[in-house]
Protein backbone atom coordinates (compact mmCIF):
# COMPACT_ATOMS: atom_id res chain seq x y z
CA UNK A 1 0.00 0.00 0.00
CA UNK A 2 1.58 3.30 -0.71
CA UNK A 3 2.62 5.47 1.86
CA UNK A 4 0.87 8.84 2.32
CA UNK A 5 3.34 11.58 2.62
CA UNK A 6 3.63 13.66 5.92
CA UNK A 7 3.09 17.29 6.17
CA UNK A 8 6.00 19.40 8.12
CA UNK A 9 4.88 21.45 10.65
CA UNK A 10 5.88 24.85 10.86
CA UNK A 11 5.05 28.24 12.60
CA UNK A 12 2.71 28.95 9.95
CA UNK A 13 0.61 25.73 9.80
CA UNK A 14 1.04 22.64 8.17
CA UNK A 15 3.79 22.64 4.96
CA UNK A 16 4.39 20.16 2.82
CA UNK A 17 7.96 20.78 0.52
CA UNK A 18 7.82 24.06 1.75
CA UNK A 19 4.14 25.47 0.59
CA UNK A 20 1.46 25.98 3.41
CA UNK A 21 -1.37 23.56 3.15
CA UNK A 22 -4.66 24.88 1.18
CA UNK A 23 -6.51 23.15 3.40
CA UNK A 24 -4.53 22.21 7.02
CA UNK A 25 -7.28 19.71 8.32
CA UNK A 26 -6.72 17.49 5.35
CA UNK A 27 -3.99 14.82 4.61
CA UNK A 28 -1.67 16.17 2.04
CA UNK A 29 -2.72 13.95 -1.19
CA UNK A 30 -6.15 16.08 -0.51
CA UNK A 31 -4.98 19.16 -0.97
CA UNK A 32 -6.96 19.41 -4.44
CA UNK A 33 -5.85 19.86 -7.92
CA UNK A 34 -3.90 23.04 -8.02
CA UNK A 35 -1.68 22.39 -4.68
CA UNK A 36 -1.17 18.74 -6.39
CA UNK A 37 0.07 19.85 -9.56
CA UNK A 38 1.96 23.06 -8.56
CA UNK A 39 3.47 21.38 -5.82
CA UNK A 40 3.12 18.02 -4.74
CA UNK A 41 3.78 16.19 -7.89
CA UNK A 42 6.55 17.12 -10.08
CA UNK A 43 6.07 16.02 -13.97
CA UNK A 44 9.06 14.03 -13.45
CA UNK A 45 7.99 11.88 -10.10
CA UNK A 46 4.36 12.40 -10.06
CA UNK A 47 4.02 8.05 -10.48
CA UNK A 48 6.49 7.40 -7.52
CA UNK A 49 5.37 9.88 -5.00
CA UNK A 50 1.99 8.24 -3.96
CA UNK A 51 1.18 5.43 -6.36
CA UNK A 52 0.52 5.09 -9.84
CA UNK A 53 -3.28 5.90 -8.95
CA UNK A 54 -3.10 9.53 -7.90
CA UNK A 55 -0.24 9.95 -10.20
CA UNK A 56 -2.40 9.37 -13.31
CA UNK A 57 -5.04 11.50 -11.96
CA UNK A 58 -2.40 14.32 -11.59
CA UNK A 59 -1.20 13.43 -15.33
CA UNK A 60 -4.21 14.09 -16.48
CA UNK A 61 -5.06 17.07 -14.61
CA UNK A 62 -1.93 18.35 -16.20
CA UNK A 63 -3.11 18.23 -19.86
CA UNK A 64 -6.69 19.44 -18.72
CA UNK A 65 -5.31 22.77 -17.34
CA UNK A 66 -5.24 22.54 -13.88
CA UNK A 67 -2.40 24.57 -12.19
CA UNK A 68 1.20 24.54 -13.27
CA UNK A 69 -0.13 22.56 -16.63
CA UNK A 70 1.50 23.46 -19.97
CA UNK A 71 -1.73 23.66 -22.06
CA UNK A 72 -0.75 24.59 -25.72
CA UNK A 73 -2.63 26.66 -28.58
CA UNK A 74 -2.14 26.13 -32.52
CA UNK A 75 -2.41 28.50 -34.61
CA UNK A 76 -0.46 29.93 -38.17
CA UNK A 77 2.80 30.10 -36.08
CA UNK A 78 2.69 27.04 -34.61
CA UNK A 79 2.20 25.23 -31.30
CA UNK A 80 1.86 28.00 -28.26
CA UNK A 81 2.29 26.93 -24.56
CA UNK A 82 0.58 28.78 -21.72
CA UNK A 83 2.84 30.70 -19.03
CA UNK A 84 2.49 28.39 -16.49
CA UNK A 85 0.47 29.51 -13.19
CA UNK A 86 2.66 30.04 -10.09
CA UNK A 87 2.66 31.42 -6.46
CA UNK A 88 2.82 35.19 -6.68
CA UNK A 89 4.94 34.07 -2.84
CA UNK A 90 4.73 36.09 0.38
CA UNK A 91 5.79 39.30 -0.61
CA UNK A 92 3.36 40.72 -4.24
CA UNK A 93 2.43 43.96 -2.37
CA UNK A 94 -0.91 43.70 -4.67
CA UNK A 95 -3.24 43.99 -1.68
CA UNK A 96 -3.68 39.78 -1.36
CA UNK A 97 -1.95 39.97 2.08
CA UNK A 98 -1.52 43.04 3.36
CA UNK A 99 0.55 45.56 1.44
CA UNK A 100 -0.51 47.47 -1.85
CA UNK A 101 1.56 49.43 -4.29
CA UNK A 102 -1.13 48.80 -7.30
CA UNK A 103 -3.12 51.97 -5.62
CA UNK A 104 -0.56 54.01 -5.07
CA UNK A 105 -0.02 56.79 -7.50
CA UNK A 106 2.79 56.48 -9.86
CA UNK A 107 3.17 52.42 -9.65
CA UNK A 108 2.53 52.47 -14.38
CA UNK A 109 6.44 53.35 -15.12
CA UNK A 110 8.71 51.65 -16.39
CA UNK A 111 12.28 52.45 -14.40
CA UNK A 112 12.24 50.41 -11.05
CA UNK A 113 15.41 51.37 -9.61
CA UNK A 114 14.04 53.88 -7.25
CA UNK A 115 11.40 54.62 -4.84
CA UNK A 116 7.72 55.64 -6.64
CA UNK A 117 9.00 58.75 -5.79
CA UNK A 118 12.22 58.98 -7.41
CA UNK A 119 14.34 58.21 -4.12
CA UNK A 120 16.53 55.85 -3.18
CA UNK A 121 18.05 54.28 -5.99
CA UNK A 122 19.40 50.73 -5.42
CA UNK A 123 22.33 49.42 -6.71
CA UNK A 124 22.92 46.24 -8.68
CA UNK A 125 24.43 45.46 -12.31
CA UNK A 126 21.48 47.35 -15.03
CA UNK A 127 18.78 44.42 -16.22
CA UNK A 128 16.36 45.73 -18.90
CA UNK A 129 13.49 43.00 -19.25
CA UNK A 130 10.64 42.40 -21.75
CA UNK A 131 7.64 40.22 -21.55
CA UNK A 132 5.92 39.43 -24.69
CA UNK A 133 2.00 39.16 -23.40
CA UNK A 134 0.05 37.38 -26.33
CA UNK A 135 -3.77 35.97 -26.15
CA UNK A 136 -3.78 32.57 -26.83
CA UNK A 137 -7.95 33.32 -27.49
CA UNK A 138 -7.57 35.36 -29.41
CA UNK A 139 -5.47 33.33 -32.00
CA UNK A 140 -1.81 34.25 -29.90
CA UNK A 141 -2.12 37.58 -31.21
CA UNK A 142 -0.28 40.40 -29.01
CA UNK A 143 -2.24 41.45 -25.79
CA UNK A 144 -2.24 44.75 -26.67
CA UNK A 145 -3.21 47.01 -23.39
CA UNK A 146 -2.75 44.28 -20.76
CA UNK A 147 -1.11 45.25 -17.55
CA UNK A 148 1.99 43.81 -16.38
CA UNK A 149 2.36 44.21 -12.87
CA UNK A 150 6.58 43.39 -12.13
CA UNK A 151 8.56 42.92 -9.36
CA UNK A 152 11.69 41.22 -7.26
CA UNK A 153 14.25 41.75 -4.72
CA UNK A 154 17.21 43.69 -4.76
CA UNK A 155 20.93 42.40 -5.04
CA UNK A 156 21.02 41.58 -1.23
CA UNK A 157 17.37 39.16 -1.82
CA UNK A 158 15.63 41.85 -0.01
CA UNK A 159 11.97 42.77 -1.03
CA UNK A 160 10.97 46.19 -0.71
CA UNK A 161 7.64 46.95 1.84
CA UNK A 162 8.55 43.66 3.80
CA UNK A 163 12.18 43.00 4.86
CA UNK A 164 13.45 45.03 7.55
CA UNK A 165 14.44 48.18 7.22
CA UNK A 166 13.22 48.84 3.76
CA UNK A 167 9.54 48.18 4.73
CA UNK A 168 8.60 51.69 3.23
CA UNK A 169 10.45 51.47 -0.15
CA UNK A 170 8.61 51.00 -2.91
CA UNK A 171 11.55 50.21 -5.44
CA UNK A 172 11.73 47.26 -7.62
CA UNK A 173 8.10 47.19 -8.46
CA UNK A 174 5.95 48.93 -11.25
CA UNK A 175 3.28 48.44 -13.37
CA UNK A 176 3.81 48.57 -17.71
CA UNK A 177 0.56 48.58 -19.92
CA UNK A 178 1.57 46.31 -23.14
CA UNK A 179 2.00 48.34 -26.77
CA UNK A 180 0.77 46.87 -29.95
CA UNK A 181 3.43 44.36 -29.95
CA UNK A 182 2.00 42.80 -26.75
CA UNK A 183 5.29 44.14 -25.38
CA UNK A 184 5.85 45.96 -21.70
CA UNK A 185 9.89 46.87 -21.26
CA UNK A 186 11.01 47.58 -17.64
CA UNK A 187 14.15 49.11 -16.34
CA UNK A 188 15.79 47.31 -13.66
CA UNK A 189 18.75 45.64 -11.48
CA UNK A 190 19.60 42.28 -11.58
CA UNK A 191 18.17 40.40 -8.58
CA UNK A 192 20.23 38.37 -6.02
CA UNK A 193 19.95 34.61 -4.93
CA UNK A 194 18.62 34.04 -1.83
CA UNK A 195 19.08 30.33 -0.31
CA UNK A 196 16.45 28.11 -1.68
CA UNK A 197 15.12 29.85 -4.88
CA UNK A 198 17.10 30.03 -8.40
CA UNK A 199 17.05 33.76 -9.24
CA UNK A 200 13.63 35.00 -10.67
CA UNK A 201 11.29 38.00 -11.18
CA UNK A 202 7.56 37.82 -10.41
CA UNK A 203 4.78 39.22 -12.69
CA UNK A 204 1.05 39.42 -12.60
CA UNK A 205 -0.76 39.94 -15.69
CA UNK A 206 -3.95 42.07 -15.82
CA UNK A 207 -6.71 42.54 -18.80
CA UNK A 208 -6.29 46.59 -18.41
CA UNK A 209 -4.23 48.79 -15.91
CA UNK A 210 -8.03 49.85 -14.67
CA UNK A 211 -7.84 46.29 -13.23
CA UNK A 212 -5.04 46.35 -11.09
CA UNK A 213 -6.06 47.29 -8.28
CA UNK A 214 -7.63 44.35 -6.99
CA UNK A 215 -5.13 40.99 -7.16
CA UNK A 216 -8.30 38.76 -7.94
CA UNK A 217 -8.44 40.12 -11.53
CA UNK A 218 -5.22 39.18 -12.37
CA UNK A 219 -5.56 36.68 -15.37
CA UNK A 220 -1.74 35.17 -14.94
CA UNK A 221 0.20 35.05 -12.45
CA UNK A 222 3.81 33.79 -12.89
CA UNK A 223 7.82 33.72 -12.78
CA UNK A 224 10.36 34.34 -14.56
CA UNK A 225 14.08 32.47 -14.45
CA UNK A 226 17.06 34.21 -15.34
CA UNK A 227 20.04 31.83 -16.94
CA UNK A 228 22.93 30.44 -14.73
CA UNK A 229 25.94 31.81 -16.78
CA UNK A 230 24.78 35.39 -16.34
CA UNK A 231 23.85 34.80 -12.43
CA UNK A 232 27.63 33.54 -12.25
CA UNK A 233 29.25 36.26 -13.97
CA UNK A 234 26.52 38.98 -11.84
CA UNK A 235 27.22 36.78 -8.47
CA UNK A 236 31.36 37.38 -9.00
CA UNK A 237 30.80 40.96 -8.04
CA UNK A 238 31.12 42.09 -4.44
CA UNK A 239 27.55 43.74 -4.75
CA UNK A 240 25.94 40.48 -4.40
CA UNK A 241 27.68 39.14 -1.70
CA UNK A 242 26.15 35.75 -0.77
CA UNK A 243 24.17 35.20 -4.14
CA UNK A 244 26.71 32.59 -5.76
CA UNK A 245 26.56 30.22 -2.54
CA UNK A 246 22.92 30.34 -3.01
CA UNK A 247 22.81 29.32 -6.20
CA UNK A 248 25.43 26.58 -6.10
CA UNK A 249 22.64 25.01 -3.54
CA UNK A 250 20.08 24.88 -6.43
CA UNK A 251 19.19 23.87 -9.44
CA UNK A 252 16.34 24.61 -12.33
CA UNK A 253 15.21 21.22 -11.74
CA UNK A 254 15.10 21.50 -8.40
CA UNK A 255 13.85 24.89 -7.24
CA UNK A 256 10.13 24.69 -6.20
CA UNK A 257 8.65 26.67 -8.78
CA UNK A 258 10.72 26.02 -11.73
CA UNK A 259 11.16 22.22 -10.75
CA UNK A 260 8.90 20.53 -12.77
CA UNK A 261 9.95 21.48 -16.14
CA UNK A 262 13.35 22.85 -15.46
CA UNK A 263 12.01 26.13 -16.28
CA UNK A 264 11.37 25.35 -19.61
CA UNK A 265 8.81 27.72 -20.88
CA UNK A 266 10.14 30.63 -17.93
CA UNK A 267 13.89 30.85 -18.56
CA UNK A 268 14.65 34.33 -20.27
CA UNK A 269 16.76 34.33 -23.32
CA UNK A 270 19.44 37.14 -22.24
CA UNK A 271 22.37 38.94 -23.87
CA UNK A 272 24.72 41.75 -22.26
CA UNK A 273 27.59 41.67 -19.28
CA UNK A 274 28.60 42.94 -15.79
CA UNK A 275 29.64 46.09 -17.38
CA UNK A 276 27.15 47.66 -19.30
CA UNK A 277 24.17 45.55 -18.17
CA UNK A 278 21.62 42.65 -19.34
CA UNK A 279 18.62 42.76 -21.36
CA UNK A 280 15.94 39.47 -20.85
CA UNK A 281 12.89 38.40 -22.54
CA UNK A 282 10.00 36.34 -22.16
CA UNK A 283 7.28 34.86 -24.02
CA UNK A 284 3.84 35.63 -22.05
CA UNK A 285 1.29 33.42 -23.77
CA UNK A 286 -1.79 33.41 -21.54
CA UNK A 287 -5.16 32.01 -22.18
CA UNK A 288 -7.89 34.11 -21.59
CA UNK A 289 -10.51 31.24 -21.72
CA UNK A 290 -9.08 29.36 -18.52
CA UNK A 291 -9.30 30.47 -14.73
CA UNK A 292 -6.11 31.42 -13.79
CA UNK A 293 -4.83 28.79 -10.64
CA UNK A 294 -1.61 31.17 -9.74
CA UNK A 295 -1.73 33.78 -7.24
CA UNK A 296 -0.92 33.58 -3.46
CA UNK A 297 -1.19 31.01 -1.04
CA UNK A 298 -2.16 31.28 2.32
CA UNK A 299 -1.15 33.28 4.83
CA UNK A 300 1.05 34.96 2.05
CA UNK A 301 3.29 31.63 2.16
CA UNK A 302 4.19 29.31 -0.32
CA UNK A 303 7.27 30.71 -1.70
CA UNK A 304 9.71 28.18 -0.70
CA UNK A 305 12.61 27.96 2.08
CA UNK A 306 13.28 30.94 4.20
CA UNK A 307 16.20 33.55 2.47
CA UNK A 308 19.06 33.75 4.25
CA UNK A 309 20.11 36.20 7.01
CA UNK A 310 19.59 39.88 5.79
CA UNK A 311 16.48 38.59 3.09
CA UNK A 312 12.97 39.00 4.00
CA UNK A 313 12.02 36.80 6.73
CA UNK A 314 8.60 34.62 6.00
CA UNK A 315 5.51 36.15 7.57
């Protein structure tokens, strides 16, 4: 008989490989569809983790479109994945648990380095970054005036309006509405590795920026990886001290979020250096017809281990 797996206990409530329990009475195979597929079964063990039984339900809650599935589109240019769905983690800022920049005047720009208010500039090696935002409704055509809601931490893994002593900055988070090409273009830093996550940059995707303030309309919510040769090169500097032991701990194919397809439709394509900077892009594809699964878990949790000393502490 297969053994049902254990949930960990932690301050927060019941966790099972690090993400809080959606439902902490229950054992952890009934957790439902999207904790299942996002987190419990990986596409690469989900017939040895509980028995082929629930893992061919999971497979085929995969192709159906459940949470962290790759459903695809065809169309004239070919076979289209969705983004997949993740954990906006415990520290979005879009209202879902507690803090909310989407209100605050001046969040639609496009240069994050600073405060909304033009202070405090943080340092960090220059990272521009597109997202390409196409409707996969609407034949993959670009998602002209979606909202793109960006943001991550700063070289040291902290997360402005929740780690200590930056808990009112604002930098490293703005909103970009998407121009005929489907394309919004942010100015940026490259982020640091804290211990447990491979280096990444959260979005939320909106119909319109009249929608963004209120997380529940968001229509994706996902990640975004950034390759291991420029983390290397961007760890090497004395900046982000601590980021290159980090991310010799982890892997794509580890990493909770990125883990279950090695990051295969979230890994940037990226050109550039230390010197004068990076620029990263991603395909967006989102499907307008589905109910988005992403978004935050509970109690703000769900983003993985704890960072390490001098990154945001979990709430």
């Amino acid at each position: 008989m297969a053994r049902v797996p254990e949930p960990d206990q932690t301050p927060n409530g019941p966790a099972y490989e690090g993400r809080l329990l959606d439902r902490p009475d229950e054992e952890v195979v009934d957790q439902g569809a999207s904790f299942d597929i996002r987190t419990l079964f990986s596409r690469r063990g989900v017939l040895g983790l509980v028995g082929a039984g629930v893992g061919t339900m999971a497979l085929a809650a995969c192709t159906s479109g459940a949470a962290g599935s790759t459903k695809s589109s065809s169309s004239g240019s070919g076979s289209v994945t969705e983004i997949p769905d993740e954990t906006a983690g415990p520290y979005p800022a879009d209202g879902s648990n507690g803090p909310d920049i989407l209100e605050d005047s001046g969040i639609v720009r496009s240069d994050l380095r600073s405060n909304i208010d033009g202070t405090d500039t943080v340092d960090g090696v220059p990272l521009t970054f597109t997202l390409k935002v196409t409707d996969m409704a609407g034949d993959n055509a670009p998602f002209e005036g979606a909202a793109v809601y960006a943001w991550h931490c700063d070289a040291q893994g902290r997360y402005s309006m929740y780690s200590d002593g930056v808990e009112d900055a604002t930098w490293l988070r703005g909103v970009q509405v998407a121009d005929s090409a489907g394309e919004v273009t942010f100015t940026s830093v490259f982020p640091g590795c804290y211990s447990g996550r491979w280096t990444h940059i959260h979005f939320e995707v909106y119909p319109d920026v009249d929608s963004i303030t209120d997380a529940e309309n968001a229509i994706a919510t996902s990640q975004m990886a950034l390759p291991e040769d420029a983390c290397n090169a961007v760890f090497a500097l004395e900046t982000y001290d601590g980021s290159a032991k980090n991310l010799s701990a982890i892997s794509l194919d580890d990493d909770n979020v990125f883990g279950d397809d090695g990051g295969e439709h979230q890994l940037a394509t990226i050109s550039g250096d230390t010197d004068s900077g990076y620029t990263a892009t991603l395909d967006v594809p989102v499907d307008t017809d589905t109910e988005p699964t992403g978004g935050t878990a509970p109690g703000g949790g769900g983003e993985g281990q704890a960072p390490p000393d001098g990154a945001p502490e979990k709430p």
